[in-house]
N, C-alpha and C. Protein backbone atom coordinates (compact mmCIF):
# COMPACT_ATOMS: atom_id res chain seq x y z
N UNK A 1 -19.39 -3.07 19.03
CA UNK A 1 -18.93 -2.17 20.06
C UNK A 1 -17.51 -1.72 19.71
N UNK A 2 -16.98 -0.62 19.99
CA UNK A 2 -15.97 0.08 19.51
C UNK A 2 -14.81 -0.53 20.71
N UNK A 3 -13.74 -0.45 20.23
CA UNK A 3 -12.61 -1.04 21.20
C UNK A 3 -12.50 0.27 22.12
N UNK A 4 -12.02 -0.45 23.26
CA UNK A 4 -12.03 0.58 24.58
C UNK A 4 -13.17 1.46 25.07
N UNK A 5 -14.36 0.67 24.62
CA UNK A 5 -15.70 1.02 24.84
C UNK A 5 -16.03 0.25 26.13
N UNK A 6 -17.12 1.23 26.80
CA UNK A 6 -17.58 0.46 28.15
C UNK A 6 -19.17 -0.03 27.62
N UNK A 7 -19.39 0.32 26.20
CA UNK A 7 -20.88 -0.24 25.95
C UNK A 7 -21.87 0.55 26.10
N UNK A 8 -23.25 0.73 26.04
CA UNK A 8 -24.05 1.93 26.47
C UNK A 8 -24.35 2.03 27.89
N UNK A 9 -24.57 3.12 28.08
CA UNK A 9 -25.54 3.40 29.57
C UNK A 9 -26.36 2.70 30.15
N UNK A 10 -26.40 1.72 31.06
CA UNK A 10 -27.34 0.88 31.49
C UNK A 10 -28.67 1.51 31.73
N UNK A 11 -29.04 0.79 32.11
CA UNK A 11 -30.47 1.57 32.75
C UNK A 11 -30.55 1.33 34.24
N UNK A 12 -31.51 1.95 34.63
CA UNK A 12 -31.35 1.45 36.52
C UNK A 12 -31.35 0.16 36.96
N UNK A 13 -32.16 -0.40 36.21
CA UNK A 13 -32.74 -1.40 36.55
C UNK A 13 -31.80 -2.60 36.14
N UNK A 14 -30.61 -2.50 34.89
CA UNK A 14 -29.40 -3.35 34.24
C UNK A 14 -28.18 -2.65 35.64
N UNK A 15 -28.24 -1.95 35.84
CA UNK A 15 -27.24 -1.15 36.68
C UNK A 15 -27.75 -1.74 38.39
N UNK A 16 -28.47 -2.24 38.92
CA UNK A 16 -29.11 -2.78 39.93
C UNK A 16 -28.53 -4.15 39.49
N UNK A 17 -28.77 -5.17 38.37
CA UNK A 17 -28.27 -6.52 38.04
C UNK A 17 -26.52 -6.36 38.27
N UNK A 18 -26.17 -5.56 37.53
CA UNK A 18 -24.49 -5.43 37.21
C UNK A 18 -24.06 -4.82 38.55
N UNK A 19 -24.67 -4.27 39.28
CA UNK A 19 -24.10 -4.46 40.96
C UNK A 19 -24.16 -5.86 41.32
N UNK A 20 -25.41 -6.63 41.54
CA UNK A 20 -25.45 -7.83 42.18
C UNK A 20 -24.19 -8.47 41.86
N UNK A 21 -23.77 -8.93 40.55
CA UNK A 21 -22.90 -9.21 39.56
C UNK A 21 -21.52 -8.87 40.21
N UNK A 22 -21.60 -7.73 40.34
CA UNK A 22 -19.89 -6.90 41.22
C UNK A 22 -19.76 -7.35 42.62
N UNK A 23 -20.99 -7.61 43.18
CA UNK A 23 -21.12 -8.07 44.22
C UNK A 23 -20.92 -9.52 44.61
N UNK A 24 -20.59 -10.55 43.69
CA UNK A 24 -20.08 -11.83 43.76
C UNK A 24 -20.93 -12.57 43.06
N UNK A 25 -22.17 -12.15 42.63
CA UNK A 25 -23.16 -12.98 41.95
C UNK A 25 -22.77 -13.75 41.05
N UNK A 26 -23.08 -14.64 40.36
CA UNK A 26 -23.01 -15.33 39.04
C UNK A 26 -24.38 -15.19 38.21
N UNK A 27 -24.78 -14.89 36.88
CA UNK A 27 -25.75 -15.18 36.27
C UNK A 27 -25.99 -16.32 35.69
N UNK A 28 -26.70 -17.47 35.76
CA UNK A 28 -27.13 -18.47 35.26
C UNK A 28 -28.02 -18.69 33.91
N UNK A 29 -28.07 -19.24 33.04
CA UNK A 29 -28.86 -19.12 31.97
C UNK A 29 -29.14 -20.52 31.38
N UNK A 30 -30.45 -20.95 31.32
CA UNK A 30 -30.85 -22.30 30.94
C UNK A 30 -31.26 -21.58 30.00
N UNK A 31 -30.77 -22.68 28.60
CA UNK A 31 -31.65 -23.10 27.43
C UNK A 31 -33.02 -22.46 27.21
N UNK A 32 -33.33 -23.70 28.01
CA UNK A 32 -34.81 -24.05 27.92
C UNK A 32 -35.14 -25.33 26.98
N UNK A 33 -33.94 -26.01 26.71
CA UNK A 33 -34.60 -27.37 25.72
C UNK A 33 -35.76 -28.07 26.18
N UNK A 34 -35.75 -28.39 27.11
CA UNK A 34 -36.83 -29.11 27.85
C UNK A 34 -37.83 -28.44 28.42
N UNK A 35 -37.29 -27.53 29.09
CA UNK A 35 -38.35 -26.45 29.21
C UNK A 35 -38.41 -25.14 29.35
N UNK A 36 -39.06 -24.09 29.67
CA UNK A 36 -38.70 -22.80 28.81
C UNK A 36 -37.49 -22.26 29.56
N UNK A 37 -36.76 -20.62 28.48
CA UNK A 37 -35.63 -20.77 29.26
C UNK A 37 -35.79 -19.58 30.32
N UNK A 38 -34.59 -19.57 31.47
CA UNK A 38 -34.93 -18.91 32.82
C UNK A 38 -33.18 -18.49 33.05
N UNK A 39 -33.40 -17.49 33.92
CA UNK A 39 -32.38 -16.81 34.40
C UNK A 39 -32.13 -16.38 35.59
N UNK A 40 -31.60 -16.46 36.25
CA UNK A 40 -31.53 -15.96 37.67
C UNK A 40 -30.14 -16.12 38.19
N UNK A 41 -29.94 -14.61 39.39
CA UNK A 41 -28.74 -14.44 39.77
C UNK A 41 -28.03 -15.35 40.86
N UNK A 42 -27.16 -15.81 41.46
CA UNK A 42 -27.18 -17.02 42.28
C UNK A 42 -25.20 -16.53 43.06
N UNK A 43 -24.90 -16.96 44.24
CA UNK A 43 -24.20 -16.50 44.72
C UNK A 43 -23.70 -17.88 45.37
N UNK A 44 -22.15 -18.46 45.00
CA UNK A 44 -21.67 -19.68 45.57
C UNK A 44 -21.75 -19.75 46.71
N UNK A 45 -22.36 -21.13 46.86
CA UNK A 45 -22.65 -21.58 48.33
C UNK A 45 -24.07 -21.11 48.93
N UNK A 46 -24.19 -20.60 48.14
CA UNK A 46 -25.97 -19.83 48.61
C UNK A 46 -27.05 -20.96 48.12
N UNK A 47 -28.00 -21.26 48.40
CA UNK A 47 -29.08 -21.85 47.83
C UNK A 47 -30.53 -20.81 47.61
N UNK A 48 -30.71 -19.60 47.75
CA UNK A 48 -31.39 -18.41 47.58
C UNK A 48 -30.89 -18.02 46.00
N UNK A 49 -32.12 -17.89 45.07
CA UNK A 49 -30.68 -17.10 44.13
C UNK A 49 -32.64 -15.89 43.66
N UNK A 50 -32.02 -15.53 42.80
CA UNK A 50 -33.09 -13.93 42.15
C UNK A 50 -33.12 -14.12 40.32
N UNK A 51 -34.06 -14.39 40.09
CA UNK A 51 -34.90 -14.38 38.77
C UNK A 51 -34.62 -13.60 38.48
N UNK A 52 -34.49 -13.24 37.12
CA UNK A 52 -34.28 -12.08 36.18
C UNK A 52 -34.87 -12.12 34.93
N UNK A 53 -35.04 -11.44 33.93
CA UNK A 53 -35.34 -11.39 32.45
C UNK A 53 -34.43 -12.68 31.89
N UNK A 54 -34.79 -13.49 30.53
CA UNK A 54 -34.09 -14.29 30.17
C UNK A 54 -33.02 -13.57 28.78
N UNK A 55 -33.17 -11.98 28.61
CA UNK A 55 -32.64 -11.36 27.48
C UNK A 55 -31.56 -11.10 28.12
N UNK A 56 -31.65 -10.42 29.33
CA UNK A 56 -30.32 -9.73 30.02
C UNK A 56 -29.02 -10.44 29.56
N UNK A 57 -28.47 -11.41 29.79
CA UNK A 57 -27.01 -11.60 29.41
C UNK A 57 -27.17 -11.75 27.65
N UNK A 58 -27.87 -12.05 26.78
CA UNK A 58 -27.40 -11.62 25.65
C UNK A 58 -27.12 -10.51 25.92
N UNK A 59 -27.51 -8.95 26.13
CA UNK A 59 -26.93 -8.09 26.01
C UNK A 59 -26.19 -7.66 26.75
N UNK A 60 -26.34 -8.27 28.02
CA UNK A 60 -24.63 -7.92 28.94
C UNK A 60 -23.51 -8.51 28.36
N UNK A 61 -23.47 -9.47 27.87
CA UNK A 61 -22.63 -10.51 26.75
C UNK A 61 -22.33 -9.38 25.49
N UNK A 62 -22.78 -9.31 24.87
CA UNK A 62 -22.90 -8.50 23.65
C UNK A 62 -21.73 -7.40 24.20
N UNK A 63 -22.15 -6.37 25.44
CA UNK A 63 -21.78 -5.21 25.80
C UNK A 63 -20.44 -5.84 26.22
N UNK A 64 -19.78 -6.92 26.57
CA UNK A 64 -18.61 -7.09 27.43
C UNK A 64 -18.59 -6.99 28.55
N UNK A 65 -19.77 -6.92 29.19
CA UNK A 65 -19.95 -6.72 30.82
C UNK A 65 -19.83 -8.21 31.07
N UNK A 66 -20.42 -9.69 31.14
CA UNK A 66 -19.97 -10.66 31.79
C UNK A 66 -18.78 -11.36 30.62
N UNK A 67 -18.87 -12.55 31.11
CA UNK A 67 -18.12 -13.56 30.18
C UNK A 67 -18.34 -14.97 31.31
N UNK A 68 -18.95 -15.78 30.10
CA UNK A 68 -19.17 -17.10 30.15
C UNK A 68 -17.79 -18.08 31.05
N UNK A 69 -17.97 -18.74 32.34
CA UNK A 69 -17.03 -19.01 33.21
C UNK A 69 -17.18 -21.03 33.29
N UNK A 70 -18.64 -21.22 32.74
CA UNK A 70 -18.93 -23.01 32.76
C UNK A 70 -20.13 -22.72 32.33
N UNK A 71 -20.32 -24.36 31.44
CA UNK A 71 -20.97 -24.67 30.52
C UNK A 71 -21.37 -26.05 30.20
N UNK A 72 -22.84 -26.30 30.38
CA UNK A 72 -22.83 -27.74 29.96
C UNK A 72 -24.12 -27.99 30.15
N UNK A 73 -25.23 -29.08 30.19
CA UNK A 73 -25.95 -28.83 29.82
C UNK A 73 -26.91 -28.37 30.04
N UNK A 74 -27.18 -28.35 31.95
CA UNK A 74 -27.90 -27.33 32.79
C UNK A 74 -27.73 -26.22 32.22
N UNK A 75 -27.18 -25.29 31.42
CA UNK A 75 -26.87 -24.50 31.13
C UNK A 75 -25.42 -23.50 31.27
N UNK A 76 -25.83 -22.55 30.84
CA UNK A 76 -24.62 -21.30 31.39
C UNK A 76 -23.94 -20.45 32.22
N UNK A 77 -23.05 -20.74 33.23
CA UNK A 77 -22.43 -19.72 34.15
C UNK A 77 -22.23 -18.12 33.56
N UNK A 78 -21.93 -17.12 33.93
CA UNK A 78 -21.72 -16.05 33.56
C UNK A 78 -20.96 -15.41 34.79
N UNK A 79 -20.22 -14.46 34.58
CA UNK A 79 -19.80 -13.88 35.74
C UNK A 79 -19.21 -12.12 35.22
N UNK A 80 -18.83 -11.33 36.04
CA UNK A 80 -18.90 -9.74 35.53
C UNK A 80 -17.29 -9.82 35.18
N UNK A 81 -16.92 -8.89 33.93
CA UNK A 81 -15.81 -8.39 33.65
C UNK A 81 -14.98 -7.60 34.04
N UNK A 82 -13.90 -6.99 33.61
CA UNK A 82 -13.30 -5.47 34.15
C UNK A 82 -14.52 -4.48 33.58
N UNK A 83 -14.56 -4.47 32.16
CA UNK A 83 -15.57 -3.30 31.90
C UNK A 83 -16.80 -3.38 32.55
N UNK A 84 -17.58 -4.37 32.92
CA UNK A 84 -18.73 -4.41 34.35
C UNK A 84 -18.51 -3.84 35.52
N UNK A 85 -17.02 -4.04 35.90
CA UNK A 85 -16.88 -3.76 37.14
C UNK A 85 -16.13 -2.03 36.74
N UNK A 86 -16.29 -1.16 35.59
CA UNK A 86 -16.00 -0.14 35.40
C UNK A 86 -16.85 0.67 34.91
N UNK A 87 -18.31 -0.09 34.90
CA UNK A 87 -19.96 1.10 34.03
C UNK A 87 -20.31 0.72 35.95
N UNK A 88 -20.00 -0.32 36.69
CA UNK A 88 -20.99 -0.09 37.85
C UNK A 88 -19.76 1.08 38.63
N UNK A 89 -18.30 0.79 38.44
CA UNK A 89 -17.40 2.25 39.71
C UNK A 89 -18.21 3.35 38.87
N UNK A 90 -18.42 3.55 37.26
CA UNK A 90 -18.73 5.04 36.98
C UNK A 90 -20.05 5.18 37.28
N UNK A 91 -21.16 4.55 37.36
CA UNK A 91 -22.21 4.71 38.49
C UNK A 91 -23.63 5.17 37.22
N UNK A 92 -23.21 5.62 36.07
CA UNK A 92 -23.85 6.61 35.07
C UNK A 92 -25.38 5.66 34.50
N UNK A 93 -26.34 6.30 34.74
CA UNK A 93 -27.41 5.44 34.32
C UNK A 93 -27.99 6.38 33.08
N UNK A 94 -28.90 5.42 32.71
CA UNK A 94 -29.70 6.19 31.59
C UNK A 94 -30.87 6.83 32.14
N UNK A 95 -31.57 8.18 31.36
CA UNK A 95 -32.97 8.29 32.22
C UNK A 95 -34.33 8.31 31.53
């Protein structure tokens, strides 16, 4: 990704996640050592959280939209960046 890049155009459906995300969410990401791996969005203090694809944060990761916040062996915290919180203010989807 080029410096001072916001990354590509989400799609609706990455642009629907990266709101939740702006919206206080955290993304979670198990392994899967033990068993397969899973993803879902989750909001502190909530016990409700929302399933997702298990690819999504490699490439929100990749793009600079989250960054890794805790780690261990349940797996991975994630949480949204400035540039996340600047592809969801510019609103621009792919079609």
């Amino acid at each position: 990704m080029l410096p001072g890049s916001l990354g590509p155009k989400p799609t609706a459906n990455q642009m629907k996640y990266l709101r939740l995300l702006a919206d206080g969410y955290e993304l979670h990401y198990s392994t899967g050592i033990r068993f397969n791996s899973f993803a879902y969005f989750i909001k502190q203090g909530e016990k409700d959280h929302i399933r997702t694809r298990v690819d999504f944060h490699h490439k929100f990761h990749t793009w600079g939209w989250i960054t890794p916040v805790r780690s261990d062996y349940n797996g991975t915290d994630y949480k949204i960046t400035e540039n996340g919180r600047k592809v969801v203010e510019n609103g621009v989807t792919r079609k």
